[in-house]
PDB file of N, CA and C in Angstrom:
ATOM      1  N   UNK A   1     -44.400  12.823  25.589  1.00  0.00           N
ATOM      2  CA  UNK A   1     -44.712  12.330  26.907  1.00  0.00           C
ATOM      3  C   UNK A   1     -46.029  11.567  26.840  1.00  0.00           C
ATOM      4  N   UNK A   2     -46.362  10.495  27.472  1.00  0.00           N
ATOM      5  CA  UNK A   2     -47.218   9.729  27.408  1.00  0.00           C
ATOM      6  C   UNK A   2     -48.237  10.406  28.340  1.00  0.00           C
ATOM      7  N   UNK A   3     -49.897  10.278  27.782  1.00  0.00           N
ATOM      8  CA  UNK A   3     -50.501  10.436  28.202  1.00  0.00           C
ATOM      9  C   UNK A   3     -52.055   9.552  28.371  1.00  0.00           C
ATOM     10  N   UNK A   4     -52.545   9.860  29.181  1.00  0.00           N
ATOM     11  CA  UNK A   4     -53.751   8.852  29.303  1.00  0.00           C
ATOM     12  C   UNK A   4     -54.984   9.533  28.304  1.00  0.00           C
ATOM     13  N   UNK A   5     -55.231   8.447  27.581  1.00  0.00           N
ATOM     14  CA  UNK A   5     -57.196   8.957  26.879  1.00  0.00           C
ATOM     15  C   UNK A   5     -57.669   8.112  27.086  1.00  0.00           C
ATOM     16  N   UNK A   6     -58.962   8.071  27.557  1.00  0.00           N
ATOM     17  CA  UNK A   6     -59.948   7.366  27.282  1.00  0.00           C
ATOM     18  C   UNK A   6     -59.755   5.584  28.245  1.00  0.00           C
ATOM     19  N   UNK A   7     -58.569   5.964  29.346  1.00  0.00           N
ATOM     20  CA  UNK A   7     -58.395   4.412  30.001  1.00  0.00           C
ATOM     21  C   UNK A   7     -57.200   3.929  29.295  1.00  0.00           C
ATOM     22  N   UNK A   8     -56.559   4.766  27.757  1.00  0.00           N
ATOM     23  CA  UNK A   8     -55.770   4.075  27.270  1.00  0.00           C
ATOM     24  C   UNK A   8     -54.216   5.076  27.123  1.00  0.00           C
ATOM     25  N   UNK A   9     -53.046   4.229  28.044  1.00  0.00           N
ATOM     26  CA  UNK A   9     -52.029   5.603  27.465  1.00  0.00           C
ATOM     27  C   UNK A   9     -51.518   5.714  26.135  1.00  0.00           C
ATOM     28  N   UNK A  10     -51.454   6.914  25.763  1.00  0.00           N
ATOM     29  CA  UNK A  10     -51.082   7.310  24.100  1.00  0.00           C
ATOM     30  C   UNK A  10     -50.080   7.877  23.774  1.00  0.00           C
ATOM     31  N   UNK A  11     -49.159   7.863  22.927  1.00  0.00           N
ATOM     32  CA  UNK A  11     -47.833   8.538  22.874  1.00  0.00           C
ATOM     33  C   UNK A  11     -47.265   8.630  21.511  1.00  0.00           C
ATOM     34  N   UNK A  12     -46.490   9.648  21.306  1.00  0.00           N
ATOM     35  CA  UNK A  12     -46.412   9.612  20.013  1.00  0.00           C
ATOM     36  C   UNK A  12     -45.449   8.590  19.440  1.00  0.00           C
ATOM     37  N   UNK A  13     -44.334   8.057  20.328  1.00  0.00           N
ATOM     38  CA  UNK A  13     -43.985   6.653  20.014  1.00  0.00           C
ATOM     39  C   UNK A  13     -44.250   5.688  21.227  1.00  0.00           C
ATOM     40  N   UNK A  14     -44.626   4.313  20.685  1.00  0.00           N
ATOM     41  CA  UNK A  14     -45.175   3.752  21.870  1.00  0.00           C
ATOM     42  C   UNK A  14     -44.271   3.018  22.998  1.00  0.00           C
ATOM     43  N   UNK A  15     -44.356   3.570  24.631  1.00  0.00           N
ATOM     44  CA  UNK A  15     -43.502   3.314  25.450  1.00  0.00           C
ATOM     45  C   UNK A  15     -42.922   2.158  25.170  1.00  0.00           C
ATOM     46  N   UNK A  16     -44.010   1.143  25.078  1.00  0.00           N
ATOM     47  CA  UNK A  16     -43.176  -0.176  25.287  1.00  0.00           C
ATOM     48  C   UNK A  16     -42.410  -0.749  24.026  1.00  0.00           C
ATOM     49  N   UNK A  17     -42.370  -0.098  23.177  1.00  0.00           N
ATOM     50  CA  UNK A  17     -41.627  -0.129  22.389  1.00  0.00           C
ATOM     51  C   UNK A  17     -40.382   0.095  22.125  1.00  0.00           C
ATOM     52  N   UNK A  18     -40.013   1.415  22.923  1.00  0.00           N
ATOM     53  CA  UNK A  18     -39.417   2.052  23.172  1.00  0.00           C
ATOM     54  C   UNK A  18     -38.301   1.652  24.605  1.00  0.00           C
ATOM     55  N   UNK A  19     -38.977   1.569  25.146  1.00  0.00           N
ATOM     56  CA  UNK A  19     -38.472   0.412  26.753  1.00  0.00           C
ATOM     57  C   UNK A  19     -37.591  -0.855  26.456  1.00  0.00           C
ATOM     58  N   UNK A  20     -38.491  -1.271  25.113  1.00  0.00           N
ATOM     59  CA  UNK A  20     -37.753  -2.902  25.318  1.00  0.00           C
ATOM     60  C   UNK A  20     -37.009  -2.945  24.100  1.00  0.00           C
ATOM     61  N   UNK A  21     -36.368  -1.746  22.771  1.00  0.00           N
ATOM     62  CA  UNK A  21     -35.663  -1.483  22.058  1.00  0.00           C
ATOM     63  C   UNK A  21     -34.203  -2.148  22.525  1.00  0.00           C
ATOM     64  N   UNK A  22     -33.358  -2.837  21.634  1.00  0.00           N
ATOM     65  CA  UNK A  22     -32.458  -3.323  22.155  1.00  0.00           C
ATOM     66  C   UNK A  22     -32.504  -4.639  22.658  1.00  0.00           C
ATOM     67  N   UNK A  23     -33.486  -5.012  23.859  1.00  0.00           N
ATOM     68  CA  UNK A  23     -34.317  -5.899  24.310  1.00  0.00           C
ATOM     69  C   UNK A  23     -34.099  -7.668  23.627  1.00  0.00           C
ATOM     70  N   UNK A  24     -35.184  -7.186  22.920  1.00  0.00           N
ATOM     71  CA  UNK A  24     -35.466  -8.342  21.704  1.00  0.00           C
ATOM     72  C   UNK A  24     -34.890  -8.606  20.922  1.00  0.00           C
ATOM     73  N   UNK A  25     -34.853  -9.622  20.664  1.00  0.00           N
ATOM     74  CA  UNK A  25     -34.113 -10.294  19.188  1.00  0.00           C
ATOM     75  C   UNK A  25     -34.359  -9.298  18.217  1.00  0.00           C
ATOM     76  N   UNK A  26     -33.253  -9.223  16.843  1.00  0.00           N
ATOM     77  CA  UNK A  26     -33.723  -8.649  15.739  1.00  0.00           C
ATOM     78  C   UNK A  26     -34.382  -9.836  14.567  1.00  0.00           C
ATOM     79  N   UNK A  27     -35.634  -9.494  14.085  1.00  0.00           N
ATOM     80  CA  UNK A  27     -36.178 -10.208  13.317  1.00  0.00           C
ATOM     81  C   UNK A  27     -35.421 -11.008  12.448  1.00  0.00           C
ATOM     82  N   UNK A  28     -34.562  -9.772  11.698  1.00  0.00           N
ATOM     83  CA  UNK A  28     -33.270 -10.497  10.690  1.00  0.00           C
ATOM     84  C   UNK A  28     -32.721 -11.733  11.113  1.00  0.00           C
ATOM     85  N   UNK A  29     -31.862 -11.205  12.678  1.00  0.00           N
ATOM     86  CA  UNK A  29     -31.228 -12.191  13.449  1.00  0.00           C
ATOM     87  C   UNK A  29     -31.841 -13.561  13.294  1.00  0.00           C
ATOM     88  N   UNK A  30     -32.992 -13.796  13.872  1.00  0.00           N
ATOM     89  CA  UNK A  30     -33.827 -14.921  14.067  1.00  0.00           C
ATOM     90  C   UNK A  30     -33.976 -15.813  12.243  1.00  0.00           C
ATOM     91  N   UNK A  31     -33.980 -14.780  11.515  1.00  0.00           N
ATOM     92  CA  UNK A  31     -34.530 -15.431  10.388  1.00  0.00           C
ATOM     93  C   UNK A  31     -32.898 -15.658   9.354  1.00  0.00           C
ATOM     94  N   UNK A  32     -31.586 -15.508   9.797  1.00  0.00           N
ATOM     95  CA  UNK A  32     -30.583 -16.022   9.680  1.00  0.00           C
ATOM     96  C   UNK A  32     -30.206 -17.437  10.377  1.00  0.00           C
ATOM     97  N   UNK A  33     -30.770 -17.638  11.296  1.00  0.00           N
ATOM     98  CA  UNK A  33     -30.737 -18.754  11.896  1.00  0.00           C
ATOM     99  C   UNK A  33     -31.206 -19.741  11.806  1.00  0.00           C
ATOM    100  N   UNK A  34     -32.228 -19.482  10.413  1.00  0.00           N
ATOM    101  CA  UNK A  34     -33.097 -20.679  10.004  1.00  0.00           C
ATOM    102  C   UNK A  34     -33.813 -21.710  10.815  1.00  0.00           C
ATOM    103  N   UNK A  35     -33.769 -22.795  10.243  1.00  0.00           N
ATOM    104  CA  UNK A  35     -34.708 -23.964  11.071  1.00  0.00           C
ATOM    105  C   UNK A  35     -33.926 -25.989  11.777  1.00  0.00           C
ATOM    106  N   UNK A  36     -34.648 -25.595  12.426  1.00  0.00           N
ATOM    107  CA  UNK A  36     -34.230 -27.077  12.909  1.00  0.00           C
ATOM    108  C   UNK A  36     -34.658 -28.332  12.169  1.00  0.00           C
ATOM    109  N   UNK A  37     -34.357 -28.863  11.542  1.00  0.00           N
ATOM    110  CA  UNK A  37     -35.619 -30.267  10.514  1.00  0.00           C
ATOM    111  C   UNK A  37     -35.033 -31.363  11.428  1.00  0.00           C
ATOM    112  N   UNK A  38     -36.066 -32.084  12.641  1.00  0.00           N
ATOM    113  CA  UNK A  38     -35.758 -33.230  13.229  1.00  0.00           C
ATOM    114  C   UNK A  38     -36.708 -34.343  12.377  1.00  0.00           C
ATOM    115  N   UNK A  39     -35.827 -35.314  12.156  1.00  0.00           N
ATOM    116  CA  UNK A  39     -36.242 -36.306  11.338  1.00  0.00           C
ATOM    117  C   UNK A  39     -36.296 -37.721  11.715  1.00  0.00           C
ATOM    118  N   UNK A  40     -37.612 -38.538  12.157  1.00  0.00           N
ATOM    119  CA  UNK A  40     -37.575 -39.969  12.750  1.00  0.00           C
ATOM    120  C   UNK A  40     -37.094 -41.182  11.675  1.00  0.00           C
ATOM    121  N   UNK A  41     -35.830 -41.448  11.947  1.00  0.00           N
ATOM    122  CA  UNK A  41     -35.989 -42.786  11.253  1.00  0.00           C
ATOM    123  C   UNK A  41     -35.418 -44.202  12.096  1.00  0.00           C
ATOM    124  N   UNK A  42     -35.865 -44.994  12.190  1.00  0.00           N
ATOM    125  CA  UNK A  42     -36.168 -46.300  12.450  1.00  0.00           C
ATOM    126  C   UNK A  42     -35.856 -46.362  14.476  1.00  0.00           C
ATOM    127  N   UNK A  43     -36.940 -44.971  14.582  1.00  0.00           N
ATOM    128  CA  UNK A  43     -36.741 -44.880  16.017  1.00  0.00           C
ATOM    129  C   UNK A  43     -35.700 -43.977  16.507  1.00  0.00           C
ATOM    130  N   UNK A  44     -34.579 -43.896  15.556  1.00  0.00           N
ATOM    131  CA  UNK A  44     -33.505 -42.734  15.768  1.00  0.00           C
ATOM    132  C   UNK A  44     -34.137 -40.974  15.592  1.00  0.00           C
ATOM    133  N   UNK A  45     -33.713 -40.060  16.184  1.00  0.00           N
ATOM    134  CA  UNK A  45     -33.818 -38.624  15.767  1.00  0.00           C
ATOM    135  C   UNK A  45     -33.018 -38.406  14.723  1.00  0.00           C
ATOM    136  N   UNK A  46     -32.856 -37.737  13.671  1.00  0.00           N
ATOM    137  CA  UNK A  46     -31.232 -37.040  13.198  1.00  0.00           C
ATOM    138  C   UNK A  46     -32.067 -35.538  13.459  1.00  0.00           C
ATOM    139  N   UNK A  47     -31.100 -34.873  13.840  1.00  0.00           N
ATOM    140  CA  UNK A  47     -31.384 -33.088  13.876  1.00  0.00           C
ATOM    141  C   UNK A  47     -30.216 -32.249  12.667  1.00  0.00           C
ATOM    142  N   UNK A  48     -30.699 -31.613  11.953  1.00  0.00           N
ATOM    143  CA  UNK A  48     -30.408 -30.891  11.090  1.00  0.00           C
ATOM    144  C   UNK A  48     -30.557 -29.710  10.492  1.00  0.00           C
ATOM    145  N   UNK A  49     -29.764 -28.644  11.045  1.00  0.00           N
ATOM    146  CA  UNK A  49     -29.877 -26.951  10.430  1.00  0.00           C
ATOM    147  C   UNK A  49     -30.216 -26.812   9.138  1.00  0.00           C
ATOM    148  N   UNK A  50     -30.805 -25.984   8.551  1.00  0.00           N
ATOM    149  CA  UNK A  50     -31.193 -25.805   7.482  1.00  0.00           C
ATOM    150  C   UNK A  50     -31.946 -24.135   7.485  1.00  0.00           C
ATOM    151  N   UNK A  51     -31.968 -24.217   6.120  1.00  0.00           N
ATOM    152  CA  UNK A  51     -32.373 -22.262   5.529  1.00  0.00           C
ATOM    153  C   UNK A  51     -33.731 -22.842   5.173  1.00  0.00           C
ATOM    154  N   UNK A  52     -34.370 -23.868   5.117  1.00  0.00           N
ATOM    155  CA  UNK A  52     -35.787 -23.929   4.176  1.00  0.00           C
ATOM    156  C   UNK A  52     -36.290 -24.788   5.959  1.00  0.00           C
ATOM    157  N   UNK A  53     -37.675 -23.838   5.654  1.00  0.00           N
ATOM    158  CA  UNK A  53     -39.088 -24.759   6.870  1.00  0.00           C
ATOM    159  C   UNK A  53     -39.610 -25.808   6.183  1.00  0.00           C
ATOM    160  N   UNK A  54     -39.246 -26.222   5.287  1.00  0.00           N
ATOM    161  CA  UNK A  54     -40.246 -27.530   4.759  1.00  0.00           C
ATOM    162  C   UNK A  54     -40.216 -28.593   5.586  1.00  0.00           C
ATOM    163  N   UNK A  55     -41.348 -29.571   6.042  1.00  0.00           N
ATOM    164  CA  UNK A  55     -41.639 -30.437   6.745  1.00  0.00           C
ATOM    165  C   UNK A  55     -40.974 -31.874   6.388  1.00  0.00           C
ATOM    166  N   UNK A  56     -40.447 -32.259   7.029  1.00  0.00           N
ATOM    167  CA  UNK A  56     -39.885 -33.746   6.704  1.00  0.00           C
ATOM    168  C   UNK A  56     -41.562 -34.631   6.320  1.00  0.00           C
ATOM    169  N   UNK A  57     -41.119 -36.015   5.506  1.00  0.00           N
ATOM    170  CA  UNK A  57     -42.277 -36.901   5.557  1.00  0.00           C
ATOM    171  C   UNK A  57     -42.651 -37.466   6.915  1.00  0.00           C
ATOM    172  N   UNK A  58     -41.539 -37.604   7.752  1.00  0.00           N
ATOM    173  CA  UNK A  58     -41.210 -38.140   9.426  1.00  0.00           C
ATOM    174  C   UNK A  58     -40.594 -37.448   9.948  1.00  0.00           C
ATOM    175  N   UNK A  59     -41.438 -36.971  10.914  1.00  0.00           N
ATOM    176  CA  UNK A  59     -40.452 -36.066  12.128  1.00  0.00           C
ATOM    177  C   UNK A  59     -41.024 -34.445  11.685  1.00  0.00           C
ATOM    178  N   UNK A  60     -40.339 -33.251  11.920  1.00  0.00           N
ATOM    179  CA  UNK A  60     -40.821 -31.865  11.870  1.00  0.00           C
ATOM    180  C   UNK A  60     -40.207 -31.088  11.869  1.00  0.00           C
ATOM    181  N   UNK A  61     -40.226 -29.773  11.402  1.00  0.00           N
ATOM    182  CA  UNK A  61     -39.137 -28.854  11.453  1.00  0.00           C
ATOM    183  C   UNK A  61     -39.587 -27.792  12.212  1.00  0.00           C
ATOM    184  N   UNK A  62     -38.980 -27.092  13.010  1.00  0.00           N
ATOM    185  CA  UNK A  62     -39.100 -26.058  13.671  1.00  0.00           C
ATOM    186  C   UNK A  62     -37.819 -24.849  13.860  1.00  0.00           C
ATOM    187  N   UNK A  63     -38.653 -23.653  14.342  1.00  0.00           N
ATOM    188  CA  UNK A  63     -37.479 -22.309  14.051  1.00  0.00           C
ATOM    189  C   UNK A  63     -36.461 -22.542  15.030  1.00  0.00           C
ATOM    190  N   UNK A  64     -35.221 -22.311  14.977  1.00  0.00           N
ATOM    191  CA  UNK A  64     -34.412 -22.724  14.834  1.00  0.00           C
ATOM    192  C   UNK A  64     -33.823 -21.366  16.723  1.00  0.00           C
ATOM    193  N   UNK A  65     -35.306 -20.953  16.705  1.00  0.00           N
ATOM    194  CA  UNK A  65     -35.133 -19.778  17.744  1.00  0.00           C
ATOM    195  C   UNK A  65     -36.098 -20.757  18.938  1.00  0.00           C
ATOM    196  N   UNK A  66     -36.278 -21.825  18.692  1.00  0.00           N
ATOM    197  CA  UNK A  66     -37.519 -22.616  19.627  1.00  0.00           C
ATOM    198  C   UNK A  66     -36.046 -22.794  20.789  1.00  0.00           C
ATOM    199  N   UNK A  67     -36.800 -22.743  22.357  1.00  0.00           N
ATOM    200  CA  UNK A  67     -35.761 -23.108  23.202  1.00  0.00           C
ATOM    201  C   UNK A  67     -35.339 -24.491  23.052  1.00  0.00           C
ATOM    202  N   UNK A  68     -34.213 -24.844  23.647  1.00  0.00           N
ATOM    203  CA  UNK A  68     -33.725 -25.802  22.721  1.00  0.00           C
ATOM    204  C   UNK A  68     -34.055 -27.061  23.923  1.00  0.00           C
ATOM    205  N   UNK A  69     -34.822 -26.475  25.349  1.00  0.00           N
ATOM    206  CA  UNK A  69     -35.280 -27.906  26.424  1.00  0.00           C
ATOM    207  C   UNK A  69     -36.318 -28.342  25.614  1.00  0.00           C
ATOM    208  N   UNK A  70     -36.982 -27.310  24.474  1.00  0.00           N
ATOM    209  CA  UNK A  70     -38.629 -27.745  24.115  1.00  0.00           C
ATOM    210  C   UNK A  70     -38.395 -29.007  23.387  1.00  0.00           C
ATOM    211  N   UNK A  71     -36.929 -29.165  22.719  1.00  0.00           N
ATOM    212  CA  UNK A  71     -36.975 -29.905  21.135  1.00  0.00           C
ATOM    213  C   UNK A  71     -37.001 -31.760  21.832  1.00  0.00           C
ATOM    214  N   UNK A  72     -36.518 -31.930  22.973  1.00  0.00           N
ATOM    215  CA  UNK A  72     -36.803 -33.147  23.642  1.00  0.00           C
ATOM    216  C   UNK A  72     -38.360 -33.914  23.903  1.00  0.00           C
ATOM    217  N   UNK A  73     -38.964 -32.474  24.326  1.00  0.00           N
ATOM    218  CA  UNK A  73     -40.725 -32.530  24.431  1.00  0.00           C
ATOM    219  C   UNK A  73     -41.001 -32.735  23.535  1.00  0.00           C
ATOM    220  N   UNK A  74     -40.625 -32.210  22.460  1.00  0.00           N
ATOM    221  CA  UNK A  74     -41.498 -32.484  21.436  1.00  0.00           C
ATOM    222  C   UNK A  74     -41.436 -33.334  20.565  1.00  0.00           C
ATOM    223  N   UNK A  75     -39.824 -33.981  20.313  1.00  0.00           N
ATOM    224  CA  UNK A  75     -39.861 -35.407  19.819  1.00  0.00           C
ATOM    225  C   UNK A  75     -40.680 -36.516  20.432  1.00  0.00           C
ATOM    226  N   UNK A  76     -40.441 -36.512  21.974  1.00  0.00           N
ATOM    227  CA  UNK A  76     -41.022 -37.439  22.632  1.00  0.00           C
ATOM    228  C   UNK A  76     -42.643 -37.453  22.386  1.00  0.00           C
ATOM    229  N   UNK A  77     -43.089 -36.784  22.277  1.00  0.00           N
ATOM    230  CA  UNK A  77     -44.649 -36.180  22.343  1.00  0.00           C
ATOM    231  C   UNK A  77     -44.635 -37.094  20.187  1.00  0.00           C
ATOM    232  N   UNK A  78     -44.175 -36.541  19.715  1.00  0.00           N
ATOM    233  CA  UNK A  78     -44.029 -37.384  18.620  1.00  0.00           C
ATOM    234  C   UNK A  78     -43.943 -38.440  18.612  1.00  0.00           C
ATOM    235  N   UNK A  79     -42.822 -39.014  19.187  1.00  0.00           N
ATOM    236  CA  UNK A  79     -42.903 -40.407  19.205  1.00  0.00           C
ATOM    237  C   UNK A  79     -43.659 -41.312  19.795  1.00  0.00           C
ATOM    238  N   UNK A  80     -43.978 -40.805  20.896  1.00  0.00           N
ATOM    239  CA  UNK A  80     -45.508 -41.312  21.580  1.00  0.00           C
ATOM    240  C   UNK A  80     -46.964 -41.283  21.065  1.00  0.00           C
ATOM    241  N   UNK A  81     -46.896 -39.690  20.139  1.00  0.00           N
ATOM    242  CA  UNK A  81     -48.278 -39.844  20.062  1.00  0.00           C
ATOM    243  C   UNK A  81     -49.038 -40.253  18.692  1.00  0.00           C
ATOM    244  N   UNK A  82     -50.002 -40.934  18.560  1.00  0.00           N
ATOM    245  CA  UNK A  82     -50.840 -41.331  17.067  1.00  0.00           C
ATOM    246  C   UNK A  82     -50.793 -40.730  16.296  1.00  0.00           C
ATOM    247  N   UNK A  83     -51.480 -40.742  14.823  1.00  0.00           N
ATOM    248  CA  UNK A  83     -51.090 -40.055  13.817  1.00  0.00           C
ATOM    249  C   UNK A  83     -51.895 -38.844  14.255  1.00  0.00           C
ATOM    250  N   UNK A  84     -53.069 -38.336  14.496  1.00  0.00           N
ATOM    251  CA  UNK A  84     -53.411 -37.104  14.584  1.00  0.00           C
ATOM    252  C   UNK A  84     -53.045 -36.411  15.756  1.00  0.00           C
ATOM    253  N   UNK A  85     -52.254 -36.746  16.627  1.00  0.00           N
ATOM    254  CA  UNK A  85     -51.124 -36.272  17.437  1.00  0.00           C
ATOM    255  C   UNK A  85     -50.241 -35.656  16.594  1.00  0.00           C
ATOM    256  N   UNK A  86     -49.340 -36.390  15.724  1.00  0.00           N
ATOM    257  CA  UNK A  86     -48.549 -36.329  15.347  1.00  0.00           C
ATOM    258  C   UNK A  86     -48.732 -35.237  14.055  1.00  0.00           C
ATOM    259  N   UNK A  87     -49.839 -35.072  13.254  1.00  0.00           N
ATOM    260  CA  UNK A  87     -50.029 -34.286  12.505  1.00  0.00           C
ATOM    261  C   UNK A  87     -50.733 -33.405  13.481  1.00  0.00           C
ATOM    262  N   UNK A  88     -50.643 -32.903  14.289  1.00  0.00           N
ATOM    263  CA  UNK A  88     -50.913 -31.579  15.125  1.00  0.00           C
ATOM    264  C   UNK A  88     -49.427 -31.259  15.342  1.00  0.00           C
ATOM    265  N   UNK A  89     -48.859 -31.906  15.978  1.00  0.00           N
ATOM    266  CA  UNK A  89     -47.341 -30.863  16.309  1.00  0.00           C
ATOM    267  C   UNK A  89     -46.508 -30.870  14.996  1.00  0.00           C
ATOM    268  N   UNK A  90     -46.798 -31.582  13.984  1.00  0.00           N
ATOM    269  CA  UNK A  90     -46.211 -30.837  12.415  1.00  0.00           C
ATOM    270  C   UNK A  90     -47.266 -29.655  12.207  1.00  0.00           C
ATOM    271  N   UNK A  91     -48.491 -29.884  12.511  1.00  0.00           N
ATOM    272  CA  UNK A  91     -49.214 -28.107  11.864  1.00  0.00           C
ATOM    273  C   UNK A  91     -48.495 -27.062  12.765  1.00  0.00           C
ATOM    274  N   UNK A  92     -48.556 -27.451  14.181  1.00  0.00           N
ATOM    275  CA  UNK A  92     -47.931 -26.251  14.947  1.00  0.00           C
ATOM    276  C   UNK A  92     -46.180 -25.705  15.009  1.00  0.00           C
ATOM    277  N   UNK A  93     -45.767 -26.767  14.632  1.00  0.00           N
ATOM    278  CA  UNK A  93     -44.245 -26.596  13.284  1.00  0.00           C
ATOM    279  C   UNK A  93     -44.816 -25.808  12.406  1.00  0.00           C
ATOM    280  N   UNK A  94     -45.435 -25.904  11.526  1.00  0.00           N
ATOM    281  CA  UNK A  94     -45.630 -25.358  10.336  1.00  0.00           C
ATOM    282  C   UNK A  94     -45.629 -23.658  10.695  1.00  0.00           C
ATOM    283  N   UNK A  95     -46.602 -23.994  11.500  1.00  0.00           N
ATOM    284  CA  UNK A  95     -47.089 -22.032  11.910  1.00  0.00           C
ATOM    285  C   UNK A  95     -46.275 -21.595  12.531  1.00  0.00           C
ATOM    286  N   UNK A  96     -45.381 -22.220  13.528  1.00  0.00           N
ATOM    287  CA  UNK A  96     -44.144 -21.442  13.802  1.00  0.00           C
ATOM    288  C   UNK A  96     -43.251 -21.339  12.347  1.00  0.00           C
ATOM    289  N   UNK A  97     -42.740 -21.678  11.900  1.00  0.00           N
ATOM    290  CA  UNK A  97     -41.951 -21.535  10.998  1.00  0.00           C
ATOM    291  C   UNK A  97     -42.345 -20.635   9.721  1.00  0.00           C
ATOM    292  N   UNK A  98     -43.849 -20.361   9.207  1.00  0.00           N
ATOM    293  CA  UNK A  98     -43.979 -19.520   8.692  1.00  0.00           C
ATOM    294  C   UNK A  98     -44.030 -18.234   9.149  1.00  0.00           C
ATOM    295  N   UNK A  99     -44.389 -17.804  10.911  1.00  0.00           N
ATOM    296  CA  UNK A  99     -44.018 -16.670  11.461  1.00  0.00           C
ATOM    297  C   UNK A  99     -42.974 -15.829  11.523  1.00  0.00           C
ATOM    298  N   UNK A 100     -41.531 -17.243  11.004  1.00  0.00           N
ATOM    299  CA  UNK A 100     -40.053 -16.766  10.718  1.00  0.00           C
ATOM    300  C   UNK A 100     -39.674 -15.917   9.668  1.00  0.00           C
TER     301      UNK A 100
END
């Protein structure tokens, strides 16, 4: 049974853990599903499933668990924005995809 110490509740397994069991994705799950590799060429997208996060030379890869309204934002945001735009939302690709 959960109890309060110190301002903090303590339990020998932790509620919310316990609450949202079932809940959440299974890690496995997510990391069977691999990655998205969207790739710019000559102004076109191509989108392509894949088991490896490696970064295209153009365009970015992302987990393959990203909602799928984001993947519009974020081409566009690519295609609009300069190169250190553009090498920011490949680093923040990157770190999602190694979290997978």
């Amino acid at each position: 049974m959960p109890t309060f110490r110190e301002g903090m509740l303590t339990t020998e397994e932790p509620v919310l853990d316990r609450r949202l069991k079932g809940l959440l994705p299974d890690r496995d799950l997510v990391k069977q599903r691999g990655f998205i590799r969207l790739t710019l060429d000559g102004g076109r997208w191509t989108r392509k499933w894949t088991s490896e996060p490696d970064q295209p030379e153009i365009g970015f890869t992302i987990s393959a668990s990203e909602p799928e309204q984001e993947i519009p934002l974020l081409c566009e945001a690519y295609l609009n924005g300069d190169e250190e735009g553009r090498e920011m939302i490949r680093k923040l690709a990157r770190i999602t995809t190694e979290s997978d």
